[in-house]
C-alpha atoms as a PDB file:
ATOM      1  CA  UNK A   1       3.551  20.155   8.642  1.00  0.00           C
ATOM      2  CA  UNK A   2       1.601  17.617   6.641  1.00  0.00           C
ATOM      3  CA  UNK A   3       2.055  13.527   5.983  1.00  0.00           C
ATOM      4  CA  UNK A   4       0.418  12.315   3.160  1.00  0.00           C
ATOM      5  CA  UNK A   5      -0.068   8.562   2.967  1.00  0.00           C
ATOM      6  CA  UNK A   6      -0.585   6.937   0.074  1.00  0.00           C
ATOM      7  CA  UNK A   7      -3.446   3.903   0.243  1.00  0.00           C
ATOM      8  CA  UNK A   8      -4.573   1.484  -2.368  1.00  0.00           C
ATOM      9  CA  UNK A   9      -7.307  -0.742  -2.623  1.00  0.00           C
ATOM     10  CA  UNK A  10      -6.869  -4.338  -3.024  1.00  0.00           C
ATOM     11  CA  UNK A  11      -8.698  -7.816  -4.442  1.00  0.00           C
ATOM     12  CA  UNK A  12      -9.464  -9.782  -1.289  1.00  0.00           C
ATOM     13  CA  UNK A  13      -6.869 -12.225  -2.115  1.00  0.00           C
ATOM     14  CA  UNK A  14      -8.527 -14.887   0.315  1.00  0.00           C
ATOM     15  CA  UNK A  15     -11.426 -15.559  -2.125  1.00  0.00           C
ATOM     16  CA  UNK A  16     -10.775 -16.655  -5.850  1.00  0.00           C
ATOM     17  CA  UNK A  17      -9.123 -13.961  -8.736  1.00  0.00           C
ATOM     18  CA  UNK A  18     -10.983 -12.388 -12.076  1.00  0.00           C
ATOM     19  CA  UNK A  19      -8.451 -11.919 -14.437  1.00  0.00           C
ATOM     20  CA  UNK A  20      -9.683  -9.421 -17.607  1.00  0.00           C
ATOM     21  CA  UNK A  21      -8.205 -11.113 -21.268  1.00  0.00           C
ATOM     22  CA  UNK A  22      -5.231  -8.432 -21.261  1.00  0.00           C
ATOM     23  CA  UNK A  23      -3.915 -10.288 -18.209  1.00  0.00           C
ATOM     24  CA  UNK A  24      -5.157  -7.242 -15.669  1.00  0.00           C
ATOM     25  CA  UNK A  25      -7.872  -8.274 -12.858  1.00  0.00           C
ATOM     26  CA  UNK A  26     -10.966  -7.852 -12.967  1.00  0.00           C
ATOM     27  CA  UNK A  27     -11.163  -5.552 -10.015  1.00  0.00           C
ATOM     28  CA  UNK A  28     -15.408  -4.673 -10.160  1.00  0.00           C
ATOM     29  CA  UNK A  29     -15.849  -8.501  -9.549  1.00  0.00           C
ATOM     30  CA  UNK A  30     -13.913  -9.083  -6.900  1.00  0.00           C
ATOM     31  CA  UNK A  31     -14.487  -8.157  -2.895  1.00  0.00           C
ATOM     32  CA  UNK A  32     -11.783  -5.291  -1.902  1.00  0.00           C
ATOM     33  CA  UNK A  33     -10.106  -4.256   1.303  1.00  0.00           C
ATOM     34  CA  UNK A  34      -7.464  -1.614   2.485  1.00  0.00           C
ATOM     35  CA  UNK A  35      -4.048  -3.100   1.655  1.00  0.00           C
ATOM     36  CA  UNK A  36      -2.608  -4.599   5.116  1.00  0.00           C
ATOM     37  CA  UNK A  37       0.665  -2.821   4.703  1.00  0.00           C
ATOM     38  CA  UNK A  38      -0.877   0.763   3.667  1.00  0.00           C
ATOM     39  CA  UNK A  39      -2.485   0.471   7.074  1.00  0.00           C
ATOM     40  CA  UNK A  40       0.899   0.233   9.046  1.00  0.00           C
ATOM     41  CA  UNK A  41       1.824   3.568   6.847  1.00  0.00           C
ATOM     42  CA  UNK A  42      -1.761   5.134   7.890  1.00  0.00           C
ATOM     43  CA  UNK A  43      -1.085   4.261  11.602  1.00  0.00           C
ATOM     44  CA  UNK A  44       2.563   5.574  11.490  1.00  0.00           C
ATOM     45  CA  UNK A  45       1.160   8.845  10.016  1.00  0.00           C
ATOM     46  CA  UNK A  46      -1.943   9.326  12.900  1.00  0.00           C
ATOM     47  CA  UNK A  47       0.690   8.512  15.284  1.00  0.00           C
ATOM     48  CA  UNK A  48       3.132  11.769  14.460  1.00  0.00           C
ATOM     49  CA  UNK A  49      -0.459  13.418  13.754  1.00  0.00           C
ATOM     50  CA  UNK A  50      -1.152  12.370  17.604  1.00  0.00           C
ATOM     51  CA  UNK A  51       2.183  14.183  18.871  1.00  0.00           C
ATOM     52  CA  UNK A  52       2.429  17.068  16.588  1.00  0.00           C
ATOM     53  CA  UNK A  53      -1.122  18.037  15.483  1.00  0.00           C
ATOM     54  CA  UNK A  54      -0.066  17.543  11.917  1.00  0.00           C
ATOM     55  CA  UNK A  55      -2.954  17.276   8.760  1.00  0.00           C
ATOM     56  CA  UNK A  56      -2.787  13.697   7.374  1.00  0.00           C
ATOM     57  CA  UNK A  57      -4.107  13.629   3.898  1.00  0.00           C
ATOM     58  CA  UNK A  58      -4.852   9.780   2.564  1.00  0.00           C
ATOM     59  CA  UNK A  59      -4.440   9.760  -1.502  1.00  0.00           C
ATOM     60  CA  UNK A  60      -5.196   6.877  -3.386  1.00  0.00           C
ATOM     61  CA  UNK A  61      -5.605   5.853  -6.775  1.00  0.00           C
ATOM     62  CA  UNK A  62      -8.595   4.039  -8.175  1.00  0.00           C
ATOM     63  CA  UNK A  63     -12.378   3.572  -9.659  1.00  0.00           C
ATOM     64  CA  UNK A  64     -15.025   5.970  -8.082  1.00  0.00           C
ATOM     65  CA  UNK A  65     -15.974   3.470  -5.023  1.00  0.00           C
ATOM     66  CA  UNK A  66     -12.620   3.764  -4.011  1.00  0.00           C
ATOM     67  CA  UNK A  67     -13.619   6.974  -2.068  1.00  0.00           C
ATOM     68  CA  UNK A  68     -15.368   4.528   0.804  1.00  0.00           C
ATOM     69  CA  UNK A  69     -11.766   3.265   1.514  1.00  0.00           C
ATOM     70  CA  UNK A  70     -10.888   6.940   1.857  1.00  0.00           C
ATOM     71  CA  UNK A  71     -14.533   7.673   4.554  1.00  0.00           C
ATOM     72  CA  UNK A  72     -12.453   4.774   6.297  1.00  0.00           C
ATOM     73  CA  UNK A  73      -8.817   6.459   6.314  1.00  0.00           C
ATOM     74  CA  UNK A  74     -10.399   9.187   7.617  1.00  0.00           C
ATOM     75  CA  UNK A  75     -12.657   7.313  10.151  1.00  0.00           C
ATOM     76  CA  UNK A  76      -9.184   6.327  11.986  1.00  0.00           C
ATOM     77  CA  UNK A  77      -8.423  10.029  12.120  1.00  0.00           C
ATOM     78  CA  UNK A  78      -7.195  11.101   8.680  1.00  0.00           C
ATOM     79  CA  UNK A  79      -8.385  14.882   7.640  1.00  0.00           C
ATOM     80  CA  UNK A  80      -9.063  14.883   4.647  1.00  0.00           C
ATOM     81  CA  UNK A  81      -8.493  12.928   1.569  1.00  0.00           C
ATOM     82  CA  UNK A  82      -7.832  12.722  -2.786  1.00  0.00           C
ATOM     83  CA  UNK A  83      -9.241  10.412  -4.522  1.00  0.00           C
ATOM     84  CA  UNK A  84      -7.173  10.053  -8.055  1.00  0.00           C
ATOM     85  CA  UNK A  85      -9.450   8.641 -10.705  1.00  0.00           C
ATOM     86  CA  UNK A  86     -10.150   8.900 -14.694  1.00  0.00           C
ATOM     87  CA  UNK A  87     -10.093   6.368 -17.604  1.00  0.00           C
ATOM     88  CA  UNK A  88      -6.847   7.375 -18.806  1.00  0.00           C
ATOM     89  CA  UNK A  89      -5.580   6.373 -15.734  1.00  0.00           C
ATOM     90  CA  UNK A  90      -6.240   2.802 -16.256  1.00  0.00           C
ATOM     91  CA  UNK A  91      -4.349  -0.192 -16.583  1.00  0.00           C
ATOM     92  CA  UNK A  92      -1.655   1.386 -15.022  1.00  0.00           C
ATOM     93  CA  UNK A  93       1.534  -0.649 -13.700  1.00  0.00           C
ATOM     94  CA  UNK A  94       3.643   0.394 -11.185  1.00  0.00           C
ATOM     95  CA  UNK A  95       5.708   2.916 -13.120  1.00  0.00           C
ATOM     96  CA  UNK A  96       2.330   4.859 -14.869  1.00  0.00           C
ATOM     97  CA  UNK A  97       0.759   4.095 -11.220  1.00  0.00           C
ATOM     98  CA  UNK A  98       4.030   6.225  -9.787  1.00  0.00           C
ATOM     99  CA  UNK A  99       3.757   8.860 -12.301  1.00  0.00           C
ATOM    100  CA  UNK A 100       0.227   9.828 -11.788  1.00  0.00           C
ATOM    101  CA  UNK A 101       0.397   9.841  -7.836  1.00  0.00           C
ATOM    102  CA  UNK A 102       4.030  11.825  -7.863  1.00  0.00           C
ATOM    103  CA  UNK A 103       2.218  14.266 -10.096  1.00  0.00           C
ATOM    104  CA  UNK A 104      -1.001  14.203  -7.625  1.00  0.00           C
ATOM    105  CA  UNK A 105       1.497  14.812  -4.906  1.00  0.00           C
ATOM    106  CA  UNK A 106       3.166  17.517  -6.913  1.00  0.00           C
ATOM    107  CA  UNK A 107      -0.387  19.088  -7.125  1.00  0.00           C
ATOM    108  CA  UNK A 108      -1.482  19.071  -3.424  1.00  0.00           C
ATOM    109  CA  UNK A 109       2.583  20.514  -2.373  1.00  0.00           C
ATOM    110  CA  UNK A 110       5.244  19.089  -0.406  1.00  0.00           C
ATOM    111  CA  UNK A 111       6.802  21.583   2.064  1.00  0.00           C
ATOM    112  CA  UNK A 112      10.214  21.728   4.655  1.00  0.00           C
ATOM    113  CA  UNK A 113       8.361  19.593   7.022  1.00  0.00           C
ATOM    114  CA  UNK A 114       6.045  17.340   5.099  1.00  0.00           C
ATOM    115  CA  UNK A 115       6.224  13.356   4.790  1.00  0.00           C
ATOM    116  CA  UNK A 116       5.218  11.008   2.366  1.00  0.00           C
ATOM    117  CA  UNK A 117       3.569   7.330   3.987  1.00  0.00           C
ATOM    118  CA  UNK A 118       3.494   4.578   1.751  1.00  0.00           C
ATOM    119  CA  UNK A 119       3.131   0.744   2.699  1.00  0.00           C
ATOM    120  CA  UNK A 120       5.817  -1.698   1.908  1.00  0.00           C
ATOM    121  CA  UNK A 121       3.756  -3.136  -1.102  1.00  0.00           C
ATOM    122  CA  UNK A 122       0.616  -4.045  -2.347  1.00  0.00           C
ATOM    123  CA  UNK A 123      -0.767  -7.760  -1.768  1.00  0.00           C
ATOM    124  CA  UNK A 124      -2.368  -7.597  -5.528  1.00  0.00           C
ATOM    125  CA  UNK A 125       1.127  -6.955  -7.209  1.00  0.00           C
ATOM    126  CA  UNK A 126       3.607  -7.707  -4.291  1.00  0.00           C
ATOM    127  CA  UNK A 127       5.645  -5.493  -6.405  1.00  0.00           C
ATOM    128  CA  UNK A 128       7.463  -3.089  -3.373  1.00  0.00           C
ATOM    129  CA  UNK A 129       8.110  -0.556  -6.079  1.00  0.00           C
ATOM    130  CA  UNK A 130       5.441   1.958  -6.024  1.00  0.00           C
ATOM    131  CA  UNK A 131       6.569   4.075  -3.264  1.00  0.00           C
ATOM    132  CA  UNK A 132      10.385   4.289  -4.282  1.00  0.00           C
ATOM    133  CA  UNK A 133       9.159   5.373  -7.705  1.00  0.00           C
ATOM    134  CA  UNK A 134       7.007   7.889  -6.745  1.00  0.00           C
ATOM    135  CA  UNK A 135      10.575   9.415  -4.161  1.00  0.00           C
ATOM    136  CA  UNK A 136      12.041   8.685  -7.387  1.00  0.00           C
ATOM    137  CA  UNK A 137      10.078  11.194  -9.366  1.00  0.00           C
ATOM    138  CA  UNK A 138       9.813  13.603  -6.775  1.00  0.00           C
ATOM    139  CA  UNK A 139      13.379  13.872  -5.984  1.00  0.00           C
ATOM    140  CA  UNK A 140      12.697  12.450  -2.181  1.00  0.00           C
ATOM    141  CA  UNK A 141      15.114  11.407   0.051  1.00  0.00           C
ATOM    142  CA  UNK A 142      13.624   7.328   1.082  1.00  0.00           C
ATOM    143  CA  UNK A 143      13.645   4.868   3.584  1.00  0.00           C
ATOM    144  CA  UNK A 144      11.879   1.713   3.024  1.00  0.00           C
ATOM    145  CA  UNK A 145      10.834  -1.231   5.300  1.00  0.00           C
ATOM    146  CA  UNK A 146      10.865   1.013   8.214  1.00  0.00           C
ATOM    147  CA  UNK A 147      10.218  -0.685  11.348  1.00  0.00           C
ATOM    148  CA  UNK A 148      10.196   1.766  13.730  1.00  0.00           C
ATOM    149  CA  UNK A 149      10.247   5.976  13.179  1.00  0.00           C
ATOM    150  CA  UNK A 150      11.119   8.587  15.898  1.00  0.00           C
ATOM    151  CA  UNK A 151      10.576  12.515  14.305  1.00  0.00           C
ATOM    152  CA  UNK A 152      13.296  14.945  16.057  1.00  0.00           C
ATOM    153  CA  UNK A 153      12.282  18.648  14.297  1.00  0.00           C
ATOM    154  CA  UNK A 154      12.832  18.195  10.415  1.00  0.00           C
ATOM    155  CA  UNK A 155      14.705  14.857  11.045  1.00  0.00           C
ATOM    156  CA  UNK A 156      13.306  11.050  11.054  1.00  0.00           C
ATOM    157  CA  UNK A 157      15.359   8.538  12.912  1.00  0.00           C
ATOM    158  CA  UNK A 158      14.211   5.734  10.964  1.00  0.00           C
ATOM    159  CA  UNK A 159      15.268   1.399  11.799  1.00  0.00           C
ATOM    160  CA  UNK A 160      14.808  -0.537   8.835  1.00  0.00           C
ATOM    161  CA  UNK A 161      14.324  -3.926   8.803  1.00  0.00           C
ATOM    162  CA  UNK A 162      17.528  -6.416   7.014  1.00  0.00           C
ATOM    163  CA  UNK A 163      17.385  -9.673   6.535  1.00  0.00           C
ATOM    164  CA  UNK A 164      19.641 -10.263   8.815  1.00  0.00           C
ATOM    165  CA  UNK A 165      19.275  -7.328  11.629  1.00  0.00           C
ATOM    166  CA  UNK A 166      18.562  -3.967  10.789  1.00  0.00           C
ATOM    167  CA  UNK A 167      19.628  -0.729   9.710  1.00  0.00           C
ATOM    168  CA  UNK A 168      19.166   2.672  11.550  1.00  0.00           C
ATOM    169  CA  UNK A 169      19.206   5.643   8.993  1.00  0.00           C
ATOM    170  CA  UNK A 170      18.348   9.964   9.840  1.00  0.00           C
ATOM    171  CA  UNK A 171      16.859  11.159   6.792  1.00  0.00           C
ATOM    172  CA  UNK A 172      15.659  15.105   6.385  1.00  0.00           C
ATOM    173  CA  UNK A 173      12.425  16.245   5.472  1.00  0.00           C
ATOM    174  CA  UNK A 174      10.536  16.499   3.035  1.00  0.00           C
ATOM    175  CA  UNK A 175      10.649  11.839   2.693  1.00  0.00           C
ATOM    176  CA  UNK A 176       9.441   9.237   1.755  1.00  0.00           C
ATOM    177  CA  UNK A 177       8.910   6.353   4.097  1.00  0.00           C
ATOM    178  CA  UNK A 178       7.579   2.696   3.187  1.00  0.00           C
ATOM    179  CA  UNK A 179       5.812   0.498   6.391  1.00  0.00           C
ATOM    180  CA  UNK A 180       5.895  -2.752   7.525  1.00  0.00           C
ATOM    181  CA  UNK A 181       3.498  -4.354   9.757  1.00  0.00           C
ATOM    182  CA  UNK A 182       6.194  -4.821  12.336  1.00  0.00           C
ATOM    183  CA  UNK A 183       6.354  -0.816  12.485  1.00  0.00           C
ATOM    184  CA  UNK A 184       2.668  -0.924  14.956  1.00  0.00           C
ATOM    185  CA  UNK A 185      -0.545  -2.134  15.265  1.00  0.00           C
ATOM    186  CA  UNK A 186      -3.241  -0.176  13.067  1.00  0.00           C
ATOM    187  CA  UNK A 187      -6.480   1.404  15.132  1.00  0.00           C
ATOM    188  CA  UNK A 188      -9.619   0.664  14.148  1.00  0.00           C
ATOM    189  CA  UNK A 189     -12.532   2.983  13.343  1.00  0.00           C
ATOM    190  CA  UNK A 190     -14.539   4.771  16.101  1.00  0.00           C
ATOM    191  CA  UNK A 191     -18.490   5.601  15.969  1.00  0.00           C
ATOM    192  CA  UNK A 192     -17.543   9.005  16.606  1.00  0.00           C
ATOM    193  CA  UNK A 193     -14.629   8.930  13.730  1.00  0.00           C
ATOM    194  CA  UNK A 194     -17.028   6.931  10.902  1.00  0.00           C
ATOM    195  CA  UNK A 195     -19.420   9.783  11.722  1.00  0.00           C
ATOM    196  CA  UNK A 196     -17.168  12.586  11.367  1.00  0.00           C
ATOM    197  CA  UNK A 197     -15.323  11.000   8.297  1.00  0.00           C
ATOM    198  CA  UNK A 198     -18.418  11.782   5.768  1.00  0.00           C
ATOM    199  CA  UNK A 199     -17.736  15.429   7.114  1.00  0.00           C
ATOM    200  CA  UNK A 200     -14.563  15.648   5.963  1.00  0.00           C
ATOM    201  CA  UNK A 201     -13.268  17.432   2.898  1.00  0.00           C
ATOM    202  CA  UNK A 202     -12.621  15.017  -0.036  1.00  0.00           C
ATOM    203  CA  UNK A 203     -11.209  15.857  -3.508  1.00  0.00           C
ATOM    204  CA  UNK A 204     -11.079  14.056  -6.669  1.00  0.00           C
ATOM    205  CA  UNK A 205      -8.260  14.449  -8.811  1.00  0.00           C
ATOM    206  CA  UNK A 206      -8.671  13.373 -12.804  1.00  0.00           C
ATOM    207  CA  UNK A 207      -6.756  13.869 -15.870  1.00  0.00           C
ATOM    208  CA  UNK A 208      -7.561  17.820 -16.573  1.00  0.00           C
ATOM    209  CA  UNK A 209      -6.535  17.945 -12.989  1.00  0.00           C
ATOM    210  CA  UNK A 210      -3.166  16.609 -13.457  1.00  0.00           C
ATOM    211  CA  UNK A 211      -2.339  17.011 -17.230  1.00  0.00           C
ATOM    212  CA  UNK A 212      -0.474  20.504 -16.581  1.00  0.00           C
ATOM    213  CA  UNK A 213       2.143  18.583 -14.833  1.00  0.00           C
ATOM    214  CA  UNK A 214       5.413  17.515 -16.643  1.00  0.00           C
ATOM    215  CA  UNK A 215       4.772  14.304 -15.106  1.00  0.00           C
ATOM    216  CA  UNK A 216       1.899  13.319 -16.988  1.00  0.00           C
ATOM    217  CA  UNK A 217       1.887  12.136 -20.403  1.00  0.00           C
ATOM    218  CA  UNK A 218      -0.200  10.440 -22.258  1.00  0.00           C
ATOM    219  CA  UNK A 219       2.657   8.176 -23.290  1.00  0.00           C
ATOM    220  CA  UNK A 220       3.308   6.977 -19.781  1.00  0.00           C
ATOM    221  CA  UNK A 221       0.104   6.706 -18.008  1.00  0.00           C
ATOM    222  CA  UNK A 222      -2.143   4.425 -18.411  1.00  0.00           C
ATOM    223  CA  UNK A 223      -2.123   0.931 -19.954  1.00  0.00           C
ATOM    224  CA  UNK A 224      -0.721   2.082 -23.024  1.00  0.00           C
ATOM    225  CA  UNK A 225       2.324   4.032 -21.035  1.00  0.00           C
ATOM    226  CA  UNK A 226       2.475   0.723 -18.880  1.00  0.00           C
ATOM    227  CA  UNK A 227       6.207  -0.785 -19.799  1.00  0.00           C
ATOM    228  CA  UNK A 228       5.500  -4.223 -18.162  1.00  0.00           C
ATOM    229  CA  UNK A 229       3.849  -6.673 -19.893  1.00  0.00           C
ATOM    230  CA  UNK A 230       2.234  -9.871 -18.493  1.00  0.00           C
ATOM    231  CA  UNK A 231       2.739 -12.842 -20.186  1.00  0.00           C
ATOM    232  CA  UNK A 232      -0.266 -15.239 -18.538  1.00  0.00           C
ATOM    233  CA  UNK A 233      -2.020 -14.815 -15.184  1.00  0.00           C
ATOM    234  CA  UNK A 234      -4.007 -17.306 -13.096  1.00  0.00           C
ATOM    235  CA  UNK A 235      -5.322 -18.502  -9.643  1.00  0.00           C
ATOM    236  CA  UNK A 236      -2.890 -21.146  -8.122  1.00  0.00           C
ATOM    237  CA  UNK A 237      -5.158 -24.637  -7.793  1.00  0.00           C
ATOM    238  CA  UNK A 238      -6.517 -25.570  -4.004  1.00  0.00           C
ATOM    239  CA  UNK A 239      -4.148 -27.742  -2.208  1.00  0.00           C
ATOM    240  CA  UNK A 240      -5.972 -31.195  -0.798  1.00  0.00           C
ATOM    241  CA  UNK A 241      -6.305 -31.282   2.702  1.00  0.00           C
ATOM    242  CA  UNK A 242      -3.816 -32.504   4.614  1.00  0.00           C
ATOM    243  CA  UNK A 243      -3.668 -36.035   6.560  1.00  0.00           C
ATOM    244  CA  UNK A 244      -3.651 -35.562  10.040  1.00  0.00           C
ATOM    245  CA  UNK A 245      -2.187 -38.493  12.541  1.00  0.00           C
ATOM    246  CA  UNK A 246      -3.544 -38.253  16.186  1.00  0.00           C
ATOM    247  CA  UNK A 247      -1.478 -39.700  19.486  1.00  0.00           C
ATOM    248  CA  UNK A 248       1.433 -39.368  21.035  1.00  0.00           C
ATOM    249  CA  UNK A 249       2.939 -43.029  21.698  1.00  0.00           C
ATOM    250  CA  UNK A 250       5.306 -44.711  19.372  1.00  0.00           C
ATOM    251  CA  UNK A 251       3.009 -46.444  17.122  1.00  0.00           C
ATOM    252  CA  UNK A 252       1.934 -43.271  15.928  1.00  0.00           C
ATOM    253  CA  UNK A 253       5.553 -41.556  15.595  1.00  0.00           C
ATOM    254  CA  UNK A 254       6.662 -45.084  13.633  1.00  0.00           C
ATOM    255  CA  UNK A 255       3.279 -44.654  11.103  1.00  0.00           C
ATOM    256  CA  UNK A 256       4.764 -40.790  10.380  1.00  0.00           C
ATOM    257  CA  UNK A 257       7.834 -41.992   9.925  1.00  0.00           C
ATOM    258  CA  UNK A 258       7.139 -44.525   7.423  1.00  0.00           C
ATOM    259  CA  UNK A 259       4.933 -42.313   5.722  1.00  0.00           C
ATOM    260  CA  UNK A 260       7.830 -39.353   5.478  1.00  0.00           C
ATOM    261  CA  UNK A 261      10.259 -42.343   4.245  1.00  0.00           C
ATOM    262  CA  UNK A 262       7.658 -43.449   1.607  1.00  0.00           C
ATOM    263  CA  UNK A 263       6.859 -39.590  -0.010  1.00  0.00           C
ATOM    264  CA  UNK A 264      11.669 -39.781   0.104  1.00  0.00           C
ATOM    265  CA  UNK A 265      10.825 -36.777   2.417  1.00  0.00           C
ATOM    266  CA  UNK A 266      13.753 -38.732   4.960  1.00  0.00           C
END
């Protein structure tokens, strides 16, 4: 049995965007970090690793320093992982982005018992559509927003998280499974695990790695194979700080309520 969970690299959304002219970021200039939700899908997958002695691989996609985020993956306790990368990958949206990691996924093997860990979506995109794609493409039963996963032989018990409640759902393996953060609390790294990660088998996967597969095409990879199109991007201006009232007595409580009256907020 294997789980392969599927990590991206994000802009550090609390500092300001770079946007290139054809409306993508500018990814080089930016500060990057592990996308929050991909971590709940890492933790989920060292957890069964924890009570099964399963391999974990961490795949991403991205530019050649993405392989640090990887040495981190595998700091936590992942085995090994894939690094997808080449220029014809760029540019990609979320369908092109699906296509190249189903076909990556394709290449490393799914068997019986094998999983598939994605996070519920990216913070850079907020899209939430990556990981159904790439079940989508691989002809995987899914399960997304999954709040809390209990593995019984080659079946996942699996609550997902409604609106309103939530839904519980047995799904057969070979799956895909999406994470939210309310799923468990990610580990951090250990000395011990940082030190063993850069003695870990990685692989890099590019285009003559993947072009044999029926899912790759140049016609729908890339940012030429990218059907969405973005009309204008920007950063949202800073909002002013706020006015803060101090007390407790009614002098105070009649100011605020003037002030509310006067903005026709009551």
């Amino acid at each position: 049995m294997k789980i392969i969970v599927c990590v991206k690299q994000v802009p550090d959304t609390s500092g300001k965007l770079a946007v290139n002219p054809d409306g993508t970021l500018n990814r080089a200039s930016m500060e990057t970090i592990t996308n929050p939700d991909d971590l709940n899908a890492v933790e989920a997958a060292l957890k069964l690793k924890d009570e099964t002695g399963c391999e974990v691989i961490a795949v991403t996609m991205g530019p050649p320093p993405a392989e640090g985020m990887l040495r981190e993956i595998m700091a936590r306790g992942a085995d090994r992982g894939v690094l997808i990368s080449a220029r014809e990958f760029g540019g990609s949206d979320t369908y092109a982005t699906s296509q190249i990691i189903a076909a990556a996924i394709e290449h490393i093997g799914l068997e019986k018992d094998d999983i598939v860990f994605c996070g519920r979506q990216a913070i850079d995109g907020d899209t939430a559509q990556v990981g159904p794609q790439i079940a989508e493409k691989l002809n995987l039963p899914q399960v997304t927003y999954a709040q809390d996963i209990c593995k019984d032989g080659d079946t996942l018990t699996v609550q997902r998280a409604l609106e309103d409640g939530y839904m519980t759902i047995k799904v057969q393996t070979p799956c895909m499974i999406t994470c939210i953060k309310e799923l468990n609390e990610p580990r951090y790294m250990s000395i011990g695990g940082i030190y063993e990660a850069y003695e870990k088998p990685m692989e890099v996967f590019d285009y003559n790695t993947l072009k044999d597969s029926p899912l790759i095409d140049v016609n729908n990879i890339g940012l030429a194979g990218s059907p969405t199109n973005i009309l204008t991007s920007f950063t949202p201006p800073q909002k002013g700080a706020g006015q803060m009232l101090e007390g407790a007595d009614q002098e105070t409580c009649d100011k605020l309520a003037g002030m509310l009256a006067e903005k026709h907020m009551i």
